[in-house]
N, C-alpha and C. Protein backbone atom coordinates (compact mmCIF):
# COMPACT_ATOMS: atom_id res chain seq x y z
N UNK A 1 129.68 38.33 150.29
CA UNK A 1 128.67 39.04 149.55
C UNK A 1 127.61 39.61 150.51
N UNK A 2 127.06 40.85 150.05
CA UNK A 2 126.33 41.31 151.43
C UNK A 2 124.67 41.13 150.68
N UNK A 3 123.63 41.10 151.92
CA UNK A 3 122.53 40.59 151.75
C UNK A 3 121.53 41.49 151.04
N UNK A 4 120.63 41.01 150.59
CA UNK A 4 119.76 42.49 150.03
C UNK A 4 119.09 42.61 150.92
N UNK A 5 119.20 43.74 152.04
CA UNK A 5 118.53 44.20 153.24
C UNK A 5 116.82 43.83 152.81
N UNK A 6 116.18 44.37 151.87
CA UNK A 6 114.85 44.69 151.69
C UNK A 6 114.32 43.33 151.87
N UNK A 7 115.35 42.30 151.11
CA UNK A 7 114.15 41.28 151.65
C UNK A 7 114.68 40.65 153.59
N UNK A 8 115.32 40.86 153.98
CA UNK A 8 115.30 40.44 155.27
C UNK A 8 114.40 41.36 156.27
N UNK A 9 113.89 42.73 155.60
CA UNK A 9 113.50 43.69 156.70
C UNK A 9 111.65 42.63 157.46
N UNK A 10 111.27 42.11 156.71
CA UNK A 10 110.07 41.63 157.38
C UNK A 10 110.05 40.86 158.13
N UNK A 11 111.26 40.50 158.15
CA UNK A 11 111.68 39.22 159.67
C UNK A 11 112.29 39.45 160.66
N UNK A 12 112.24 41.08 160.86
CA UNK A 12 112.85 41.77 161.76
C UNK A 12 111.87 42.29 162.93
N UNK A 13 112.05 41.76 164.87
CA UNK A 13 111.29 42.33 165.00
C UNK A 13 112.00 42.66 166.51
N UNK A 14 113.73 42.52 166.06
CA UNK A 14 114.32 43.03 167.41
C UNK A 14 114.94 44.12 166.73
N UNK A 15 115.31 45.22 167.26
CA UNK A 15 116.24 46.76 167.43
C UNK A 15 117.44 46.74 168.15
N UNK A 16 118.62 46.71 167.89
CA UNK A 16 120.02 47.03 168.66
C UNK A 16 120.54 48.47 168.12
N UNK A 17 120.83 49.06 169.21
CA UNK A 17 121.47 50.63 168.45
C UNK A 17 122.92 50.79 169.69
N UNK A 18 123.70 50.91 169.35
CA UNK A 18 124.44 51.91 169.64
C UNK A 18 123.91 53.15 169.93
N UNK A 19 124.89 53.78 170.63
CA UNK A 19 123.91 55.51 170.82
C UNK A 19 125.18 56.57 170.37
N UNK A 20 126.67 56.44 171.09
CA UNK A 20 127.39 57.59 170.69
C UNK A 20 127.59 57.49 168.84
N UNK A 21 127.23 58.23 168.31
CA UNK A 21 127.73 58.25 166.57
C UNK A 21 125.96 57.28 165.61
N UNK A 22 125.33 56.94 166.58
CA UNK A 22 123.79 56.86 165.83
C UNK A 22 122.83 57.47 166.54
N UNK A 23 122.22 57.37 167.69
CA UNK A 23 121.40 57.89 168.35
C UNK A 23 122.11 59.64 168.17
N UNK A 24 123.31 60.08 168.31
CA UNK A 24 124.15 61.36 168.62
C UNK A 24 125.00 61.53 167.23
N UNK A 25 125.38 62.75 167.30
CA UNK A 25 126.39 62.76 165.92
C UNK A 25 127.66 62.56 165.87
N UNK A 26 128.04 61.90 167.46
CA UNK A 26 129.09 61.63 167.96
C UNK A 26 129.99 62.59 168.30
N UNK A 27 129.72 63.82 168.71
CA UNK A 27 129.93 65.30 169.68
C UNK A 27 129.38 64.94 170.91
N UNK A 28 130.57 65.50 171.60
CA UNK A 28 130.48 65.49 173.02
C UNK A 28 130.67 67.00 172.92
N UNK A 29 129.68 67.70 173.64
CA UNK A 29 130.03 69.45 173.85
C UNK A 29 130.18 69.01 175.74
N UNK A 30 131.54 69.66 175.98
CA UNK A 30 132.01 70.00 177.81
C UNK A 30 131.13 71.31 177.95
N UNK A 31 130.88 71.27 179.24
CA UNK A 31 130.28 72.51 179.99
C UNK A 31 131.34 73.13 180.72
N UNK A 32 131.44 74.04 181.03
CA UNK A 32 132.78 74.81 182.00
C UNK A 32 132.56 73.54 183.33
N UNK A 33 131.19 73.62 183.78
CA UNK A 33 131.46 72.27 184.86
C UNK A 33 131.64 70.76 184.91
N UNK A 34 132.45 70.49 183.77
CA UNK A 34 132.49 69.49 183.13
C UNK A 34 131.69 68.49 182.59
N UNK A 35 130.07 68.90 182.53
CA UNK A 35 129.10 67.97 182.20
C UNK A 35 129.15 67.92 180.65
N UNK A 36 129.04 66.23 180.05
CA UNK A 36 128.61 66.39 178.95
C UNK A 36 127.52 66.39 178.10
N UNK A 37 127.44 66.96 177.14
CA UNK A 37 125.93 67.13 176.59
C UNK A 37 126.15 66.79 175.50
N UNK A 38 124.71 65.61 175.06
CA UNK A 38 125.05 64.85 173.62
C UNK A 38 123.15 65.50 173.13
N UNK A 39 123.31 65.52 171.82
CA UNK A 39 122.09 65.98 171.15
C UNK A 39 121.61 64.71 170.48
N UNK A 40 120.27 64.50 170.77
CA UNK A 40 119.25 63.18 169.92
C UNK A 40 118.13 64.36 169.16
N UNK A 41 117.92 63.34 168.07
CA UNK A 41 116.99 63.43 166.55
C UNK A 41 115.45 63.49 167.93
N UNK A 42 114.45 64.13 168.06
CA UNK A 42 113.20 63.77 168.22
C UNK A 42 112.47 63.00 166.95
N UNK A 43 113.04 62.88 165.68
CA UNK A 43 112.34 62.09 164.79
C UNK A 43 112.50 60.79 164.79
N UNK A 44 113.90 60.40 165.80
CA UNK A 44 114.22 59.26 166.25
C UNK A 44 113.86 58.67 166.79
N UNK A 45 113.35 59.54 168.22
CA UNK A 45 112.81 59.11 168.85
C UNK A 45 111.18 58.99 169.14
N UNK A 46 110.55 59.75 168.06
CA UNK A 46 109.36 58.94 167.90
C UNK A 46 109.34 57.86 166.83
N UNK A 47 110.42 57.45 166.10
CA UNK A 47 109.86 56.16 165.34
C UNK A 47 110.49 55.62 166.59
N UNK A 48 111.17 55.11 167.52
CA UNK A 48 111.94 54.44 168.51
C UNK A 48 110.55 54.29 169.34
N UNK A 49 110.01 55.01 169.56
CA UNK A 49 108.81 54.84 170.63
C UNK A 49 107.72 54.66 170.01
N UNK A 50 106.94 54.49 168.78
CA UNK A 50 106.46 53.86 168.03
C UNK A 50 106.83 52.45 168.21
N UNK A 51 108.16 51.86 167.51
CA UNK A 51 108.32 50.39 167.41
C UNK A 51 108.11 49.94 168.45
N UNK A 52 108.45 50.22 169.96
CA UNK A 52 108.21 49.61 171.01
C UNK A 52 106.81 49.55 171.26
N UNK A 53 105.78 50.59 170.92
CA UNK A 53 104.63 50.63 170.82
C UNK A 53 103.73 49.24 170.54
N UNK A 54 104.19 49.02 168.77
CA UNK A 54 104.00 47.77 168.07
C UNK A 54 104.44 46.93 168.51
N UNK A 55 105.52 46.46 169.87
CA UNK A 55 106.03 45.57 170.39
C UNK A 55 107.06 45.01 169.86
N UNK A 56 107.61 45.55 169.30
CA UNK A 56 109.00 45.39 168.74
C UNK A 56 110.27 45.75 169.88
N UNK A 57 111.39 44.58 169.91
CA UNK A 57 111.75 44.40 171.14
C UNK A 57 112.90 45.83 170.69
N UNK A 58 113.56 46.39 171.44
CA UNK A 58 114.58 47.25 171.65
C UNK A 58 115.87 47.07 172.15
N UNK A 59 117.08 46.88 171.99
CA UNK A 59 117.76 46.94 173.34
C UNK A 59 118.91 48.32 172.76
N UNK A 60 119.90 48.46 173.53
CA UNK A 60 120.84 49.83 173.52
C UNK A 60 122.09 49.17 174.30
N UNK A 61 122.94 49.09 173.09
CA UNK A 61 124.16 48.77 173.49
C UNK A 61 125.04 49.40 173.32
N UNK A 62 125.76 50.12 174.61
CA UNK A 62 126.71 51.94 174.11
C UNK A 62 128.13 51.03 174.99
N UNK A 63 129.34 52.38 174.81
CA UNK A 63 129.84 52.03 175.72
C UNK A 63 130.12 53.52 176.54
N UNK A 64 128.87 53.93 176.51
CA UNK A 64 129.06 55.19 177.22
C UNK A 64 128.36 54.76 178.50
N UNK A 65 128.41 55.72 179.69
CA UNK A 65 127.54 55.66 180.53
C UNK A 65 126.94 56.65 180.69
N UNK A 66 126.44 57.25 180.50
CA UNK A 66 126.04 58.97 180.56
C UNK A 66 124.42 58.64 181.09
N UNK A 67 124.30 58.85 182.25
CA UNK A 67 122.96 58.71 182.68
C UNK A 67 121.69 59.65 182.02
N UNK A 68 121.98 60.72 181.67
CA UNK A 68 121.24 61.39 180.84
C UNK A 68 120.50 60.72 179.88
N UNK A 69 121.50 60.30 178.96
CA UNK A 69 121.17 59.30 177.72
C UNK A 69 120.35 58.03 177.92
N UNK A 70 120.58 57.38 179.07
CA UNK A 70 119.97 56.37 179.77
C UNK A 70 118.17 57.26 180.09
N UNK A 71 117.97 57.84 180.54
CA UNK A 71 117.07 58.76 180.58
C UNK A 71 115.93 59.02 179.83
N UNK A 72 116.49 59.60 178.92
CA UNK A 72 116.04 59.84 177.65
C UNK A 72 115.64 58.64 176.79
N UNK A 73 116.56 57.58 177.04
CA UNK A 73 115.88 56.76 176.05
C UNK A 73 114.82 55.45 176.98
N UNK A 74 115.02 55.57 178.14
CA UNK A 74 113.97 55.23 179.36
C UNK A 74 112.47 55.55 178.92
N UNK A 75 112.91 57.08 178.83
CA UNK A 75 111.67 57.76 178.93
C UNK A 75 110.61 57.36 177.23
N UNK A 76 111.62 56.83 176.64
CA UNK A 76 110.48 56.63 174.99
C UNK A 76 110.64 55.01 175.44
N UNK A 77 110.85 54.47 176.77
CA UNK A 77 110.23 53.10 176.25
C UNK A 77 111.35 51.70 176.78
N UNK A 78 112.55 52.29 176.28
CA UNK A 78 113.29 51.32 176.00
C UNK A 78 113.94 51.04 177.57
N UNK A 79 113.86 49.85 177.50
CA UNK A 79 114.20 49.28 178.72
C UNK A 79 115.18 47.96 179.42
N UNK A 80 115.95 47.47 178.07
CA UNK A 80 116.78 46.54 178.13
C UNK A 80 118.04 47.49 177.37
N UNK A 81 119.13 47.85 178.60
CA UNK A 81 120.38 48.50 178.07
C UNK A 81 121.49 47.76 178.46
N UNK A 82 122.70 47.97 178.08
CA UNK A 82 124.12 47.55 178.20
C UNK A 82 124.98 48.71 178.27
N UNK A 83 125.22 49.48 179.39
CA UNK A 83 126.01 50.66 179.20
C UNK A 83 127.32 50.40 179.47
N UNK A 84 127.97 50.96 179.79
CA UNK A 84 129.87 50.77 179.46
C UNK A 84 130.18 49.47 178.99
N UNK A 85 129.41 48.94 177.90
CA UNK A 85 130.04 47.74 176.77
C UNK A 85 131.00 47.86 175.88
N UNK A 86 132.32 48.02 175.83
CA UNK A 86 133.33 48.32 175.22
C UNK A 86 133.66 46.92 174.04
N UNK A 87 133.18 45.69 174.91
CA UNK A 87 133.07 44.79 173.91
C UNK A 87 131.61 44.13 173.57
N UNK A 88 131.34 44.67 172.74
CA UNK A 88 129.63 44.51 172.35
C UNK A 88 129.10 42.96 172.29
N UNK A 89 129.96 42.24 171.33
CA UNK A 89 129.26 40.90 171.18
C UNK A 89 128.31 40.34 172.14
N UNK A 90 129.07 40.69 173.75
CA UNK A 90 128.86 39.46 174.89
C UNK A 90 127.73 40.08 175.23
N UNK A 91 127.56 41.30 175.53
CA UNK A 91 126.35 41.63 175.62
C UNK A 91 124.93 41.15 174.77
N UNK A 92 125.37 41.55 173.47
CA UNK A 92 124.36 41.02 172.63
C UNK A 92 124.38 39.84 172.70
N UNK A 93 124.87 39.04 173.01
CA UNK A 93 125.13 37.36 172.96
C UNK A 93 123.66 37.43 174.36
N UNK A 94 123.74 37.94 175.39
CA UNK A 94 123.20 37.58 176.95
C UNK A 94 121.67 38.14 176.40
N UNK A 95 121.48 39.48 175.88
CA UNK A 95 120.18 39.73 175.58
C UNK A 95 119.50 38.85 174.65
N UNK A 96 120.07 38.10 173.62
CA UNK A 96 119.44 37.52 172.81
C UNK A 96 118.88 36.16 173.52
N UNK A 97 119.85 34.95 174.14
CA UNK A 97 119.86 34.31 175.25
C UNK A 97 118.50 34.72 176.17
N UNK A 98 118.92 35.61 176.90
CA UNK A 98 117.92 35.80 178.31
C UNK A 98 116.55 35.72 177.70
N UNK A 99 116.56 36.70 176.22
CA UNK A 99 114.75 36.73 175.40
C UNK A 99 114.38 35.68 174.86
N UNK A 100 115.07 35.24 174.21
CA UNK A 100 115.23 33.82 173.51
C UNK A 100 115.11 34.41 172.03
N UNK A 101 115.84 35.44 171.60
CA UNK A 101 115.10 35.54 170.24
C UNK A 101 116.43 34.94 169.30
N UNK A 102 116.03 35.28 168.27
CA UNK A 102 116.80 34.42 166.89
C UNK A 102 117.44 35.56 166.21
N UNK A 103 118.82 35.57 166.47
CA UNK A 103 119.78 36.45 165.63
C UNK A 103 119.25 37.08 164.54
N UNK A 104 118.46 35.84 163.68
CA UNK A 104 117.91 36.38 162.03
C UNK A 104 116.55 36.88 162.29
N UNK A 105 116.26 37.62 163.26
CA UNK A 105 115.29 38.63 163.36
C UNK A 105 116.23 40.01 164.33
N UNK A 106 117.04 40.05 163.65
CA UNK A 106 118.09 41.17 164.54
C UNK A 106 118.47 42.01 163.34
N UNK A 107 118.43 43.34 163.62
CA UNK A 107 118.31 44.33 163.09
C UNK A 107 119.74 45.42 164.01
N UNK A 108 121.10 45.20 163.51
CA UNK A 108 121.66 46.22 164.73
C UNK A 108 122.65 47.59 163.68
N UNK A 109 122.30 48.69 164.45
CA UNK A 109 122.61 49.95 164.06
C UNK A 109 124.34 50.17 164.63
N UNK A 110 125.15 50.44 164.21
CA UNK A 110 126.50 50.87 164.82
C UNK A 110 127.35 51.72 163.76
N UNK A 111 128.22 52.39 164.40
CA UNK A 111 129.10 53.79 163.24
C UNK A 111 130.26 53.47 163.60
N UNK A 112 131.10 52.25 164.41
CA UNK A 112 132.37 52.33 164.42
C UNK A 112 132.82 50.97 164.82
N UNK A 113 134.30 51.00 164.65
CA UNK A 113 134.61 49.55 164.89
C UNK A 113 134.62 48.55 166.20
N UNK A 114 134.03 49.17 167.74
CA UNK A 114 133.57 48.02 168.49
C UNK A 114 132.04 47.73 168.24
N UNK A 115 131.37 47.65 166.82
CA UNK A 115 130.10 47.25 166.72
C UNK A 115 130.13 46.18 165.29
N UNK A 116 131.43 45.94 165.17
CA UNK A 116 131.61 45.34 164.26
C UNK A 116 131.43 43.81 164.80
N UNK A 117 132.00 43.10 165.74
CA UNK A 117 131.42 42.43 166.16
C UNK A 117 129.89 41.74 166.25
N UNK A 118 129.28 42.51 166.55
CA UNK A 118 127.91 42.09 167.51
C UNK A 118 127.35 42.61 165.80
N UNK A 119 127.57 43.45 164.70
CA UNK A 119 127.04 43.20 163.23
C UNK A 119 126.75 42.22 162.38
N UNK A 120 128.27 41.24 162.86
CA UNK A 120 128.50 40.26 162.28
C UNK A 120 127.40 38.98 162.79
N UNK A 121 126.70 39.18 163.66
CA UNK A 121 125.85 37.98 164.68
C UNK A 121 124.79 38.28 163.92
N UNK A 122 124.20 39.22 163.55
CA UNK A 122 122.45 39.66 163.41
C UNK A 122 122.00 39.63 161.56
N UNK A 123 121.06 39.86 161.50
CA UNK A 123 120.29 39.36 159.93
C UNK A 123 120.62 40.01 159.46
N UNK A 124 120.79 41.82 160.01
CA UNK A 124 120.66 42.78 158.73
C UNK A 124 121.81 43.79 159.86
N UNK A 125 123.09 44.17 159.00
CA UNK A 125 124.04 44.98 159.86
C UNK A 125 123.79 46.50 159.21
N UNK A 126 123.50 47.17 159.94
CA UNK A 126 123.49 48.61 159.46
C UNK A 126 123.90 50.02 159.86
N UNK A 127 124.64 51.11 159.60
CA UNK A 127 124.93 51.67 159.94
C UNK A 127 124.46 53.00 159.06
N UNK A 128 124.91 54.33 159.77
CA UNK A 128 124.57 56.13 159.34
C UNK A 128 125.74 56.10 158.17
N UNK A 129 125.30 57.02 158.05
CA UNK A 129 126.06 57.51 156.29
C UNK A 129 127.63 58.30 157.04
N UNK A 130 127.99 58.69 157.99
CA UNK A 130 128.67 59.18 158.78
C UNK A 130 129.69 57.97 159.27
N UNK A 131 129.20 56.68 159.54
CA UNK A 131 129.74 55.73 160.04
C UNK A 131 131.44 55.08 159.53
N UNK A 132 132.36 55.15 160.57
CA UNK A 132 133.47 54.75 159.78
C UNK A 132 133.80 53.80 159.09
N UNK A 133 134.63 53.91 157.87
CA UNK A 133 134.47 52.96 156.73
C UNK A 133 134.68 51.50 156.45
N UNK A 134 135.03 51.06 158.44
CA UNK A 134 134.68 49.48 158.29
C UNK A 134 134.17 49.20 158.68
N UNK A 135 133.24 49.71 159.24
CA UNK A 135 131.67 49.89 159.88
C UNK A 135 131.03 49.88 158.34
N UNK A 136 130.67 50.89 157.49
CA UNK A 136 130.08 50.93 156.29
C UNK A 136 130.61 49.60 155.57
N UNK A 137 131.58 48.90 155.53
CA UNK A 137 131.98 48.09 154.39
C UNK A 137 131.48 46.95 154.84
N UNK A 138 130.63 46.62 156.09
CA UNK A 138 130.19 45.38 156.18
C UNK A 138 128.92 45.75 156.51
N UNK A 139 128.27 47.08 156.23
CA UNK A 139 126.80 46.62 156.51
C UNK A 139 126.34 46.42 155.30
N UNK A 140 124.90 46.00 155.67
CA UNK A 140 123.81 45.10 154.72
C UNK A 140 123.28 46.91 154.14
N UNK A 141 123.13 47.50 155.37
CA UNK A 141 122.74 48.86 154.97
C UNK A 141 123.28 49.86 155.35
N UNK A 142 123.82 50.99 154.52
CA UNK A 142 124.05 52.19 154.94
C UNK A 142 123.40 53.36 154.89
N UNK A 143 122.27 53.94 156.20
CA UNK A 143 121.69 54.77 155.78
C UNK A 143 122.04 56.00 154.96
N UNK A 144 120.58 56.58 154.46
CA UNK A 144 121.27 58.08 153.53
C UNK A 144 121.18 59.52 154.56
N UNK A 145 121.01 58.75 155.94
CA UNK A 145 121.19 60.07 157.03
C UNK A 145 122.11 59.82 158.06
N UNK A 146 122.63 60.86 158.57
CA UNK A 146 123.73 60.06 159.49
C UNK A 146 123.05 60.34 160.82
N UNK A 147 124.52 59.69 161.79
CA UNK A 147 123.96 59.29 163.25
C UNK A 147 123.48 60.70 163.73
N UNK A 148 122.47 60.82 164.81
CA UNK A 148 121.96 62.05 165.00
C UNK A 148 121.20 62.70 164.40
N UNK A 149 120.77 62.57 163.24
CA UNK A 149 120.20 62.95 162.16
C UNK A 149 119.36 62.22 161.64
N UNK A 150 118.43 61.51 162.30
CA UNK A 150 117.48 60.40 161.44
C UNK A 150 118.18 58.81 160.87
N UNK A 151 118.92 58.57 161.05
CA UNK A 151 119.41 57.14 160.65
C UNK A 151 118.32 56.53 161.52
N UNK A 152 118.47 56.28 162.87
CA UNK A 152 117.31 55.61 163.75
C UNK A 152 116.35 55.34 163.02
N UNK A 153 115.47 56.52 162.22
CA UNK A 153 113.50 56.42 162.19
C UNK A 153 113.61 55.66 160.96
N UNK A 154 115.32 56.28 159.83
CA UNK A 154 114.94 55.46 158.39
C UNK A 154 115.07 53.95 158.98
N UNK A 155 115.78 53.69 159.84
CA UNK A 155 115.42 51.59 159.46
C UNK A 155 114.67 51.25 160.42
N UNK A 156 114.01 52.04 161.24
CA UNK A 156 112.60 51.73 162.07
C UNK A 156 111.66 52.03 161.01
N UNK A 157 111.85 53.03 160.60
CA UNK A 157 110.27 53.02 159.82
C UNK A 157 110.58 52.18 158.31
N UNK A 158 111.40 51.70 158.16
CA UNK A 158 111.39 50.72 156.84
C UNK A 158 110.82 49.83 157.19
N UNK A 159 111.18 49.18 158.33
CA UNK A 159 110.84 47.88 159.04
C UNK A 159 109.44 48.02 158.76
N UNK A 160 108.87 48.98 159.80
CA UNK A 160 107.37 49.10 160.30
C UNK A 160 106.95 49.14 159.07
N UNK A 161 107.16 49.53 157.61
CA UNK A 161 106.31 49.87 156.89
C UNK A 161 106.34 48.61 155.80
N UNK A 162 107.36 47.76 155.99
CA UNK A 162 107.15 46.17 155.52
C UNK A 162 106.53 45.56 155.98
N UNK A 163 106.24 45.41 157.47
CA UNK A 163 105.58 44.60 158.38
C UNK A 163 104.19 45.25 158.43
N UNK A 164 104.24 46.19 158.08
CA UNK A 164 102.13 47.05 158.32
C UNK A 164 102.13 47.54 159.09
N UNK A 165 103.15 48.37 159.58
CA UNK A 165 103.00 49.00 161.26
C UNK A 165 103.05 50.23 161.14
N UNK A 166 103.65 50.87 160.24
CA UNK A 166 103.99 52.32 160.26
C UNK A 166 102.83 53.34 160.08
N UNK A 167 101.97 52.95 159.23
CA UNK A 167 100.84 54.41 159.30
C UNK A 167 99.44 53.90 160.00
N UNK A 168 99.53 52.98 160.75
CA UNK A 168 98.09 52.60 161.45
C UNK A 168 97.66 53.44 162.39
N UNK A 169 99.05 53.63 163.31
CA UNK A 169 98.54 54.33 164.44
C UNK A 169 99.64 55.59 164.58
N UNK A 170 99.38 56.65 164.74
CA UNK A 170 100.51 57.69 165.18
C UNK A 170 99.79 58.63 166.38
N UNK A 171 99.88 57.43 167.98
CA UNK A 171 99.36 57.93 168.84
C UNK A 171 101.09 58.36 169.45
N UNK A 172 102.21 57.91 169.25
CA UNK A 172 103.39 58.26 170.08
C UNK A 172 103.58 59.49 169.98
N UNK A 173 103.64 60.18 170.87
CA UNK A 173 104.06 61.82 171.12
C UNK A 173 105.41 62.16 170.53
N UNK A 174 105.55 62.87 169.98
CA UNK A 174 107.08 63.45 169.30
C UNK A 174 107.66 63.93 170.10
N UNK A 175 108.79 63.04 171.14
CA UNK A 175 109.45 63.58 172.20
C UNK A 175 110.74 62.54 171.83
């Protein structure tokens, strides 16, 4: 039976995302010089740099490596990553460990089936409206925007706005 997200969101005060298919819409566009280029939400990434703001922990568990992306999400804040994680759990297993935090304040975002795993560990499993359908059949939540498109800010800013965080301060720059 799956949980009623709303009441677990106030005991949430860690962030796990995936990035190819939530942070991105899961398009890879090639360049003639073979570089790839992935597109992020800026609405994402100011609720993303907001929560870290409020001190809400972050981490980014892909199994891409795309230094770009690393970059970009550097630059709003986030600073505990796992890049070429093909098997998610162990990762999330070491970040939770190394912080010391408690699974049932874990909040993790994923759109496909190596995030099914590391879903199954945390309080509230959630995924984009885009997300494949055994990804969707075990989250707690399925957003009503997909990856690339605002999924990120809706369960950051749900959070923030259970906990009292969301309209106090809007000093984070929209980048």
């Amino acid at each position: 039976m799956k949980k009623n997200y709303k009441e677990l969101l106030s005991n949430i005060t860690t962030f796990v995302f995936d990035v190819d298919g939530v942070f991105t819409d899961g398009t890879v566009l090639i360049t003639t010089d073979g570089e790839l280029l992935r597109k992020m939400s800026v609405k994402d990434g100011y609720a993303l740099k907001t929560a870290i703001q409020k001190g809400y922990n972050v981490c980014i568990i892909t199994g891409g490596t795309n230094q770009g992306v690393k970059d970009r999400l550097k630059g709003l804040g986030v600073t505990d990553f796992y890049m070429g994680a093909h098997h998610k759990q162990e990762p999330l297993e070491e970040y939770l460990e190394i912080h010391g935090i408690d699974p049932q304040t874990v909040v993790y975002m994923g759109d496909d089936v190596p995030d099914i795993p590391p879903m199954k560990m945390v309080a509230l499993a959630t995924s984009p409206q885009n997300a494949v359908p055994e990804v969707k059949a075990i989250s707690d939540y399925v957003s009503h925007k997909n990856g690339g498109d605002g999924c990120v800010r809706d369960i950051i800013e749900q959070v923030l706005k259970v906990r009292g965080d969301w309209n106090d301060n809007f000093s984070a720059k929209n980048d």
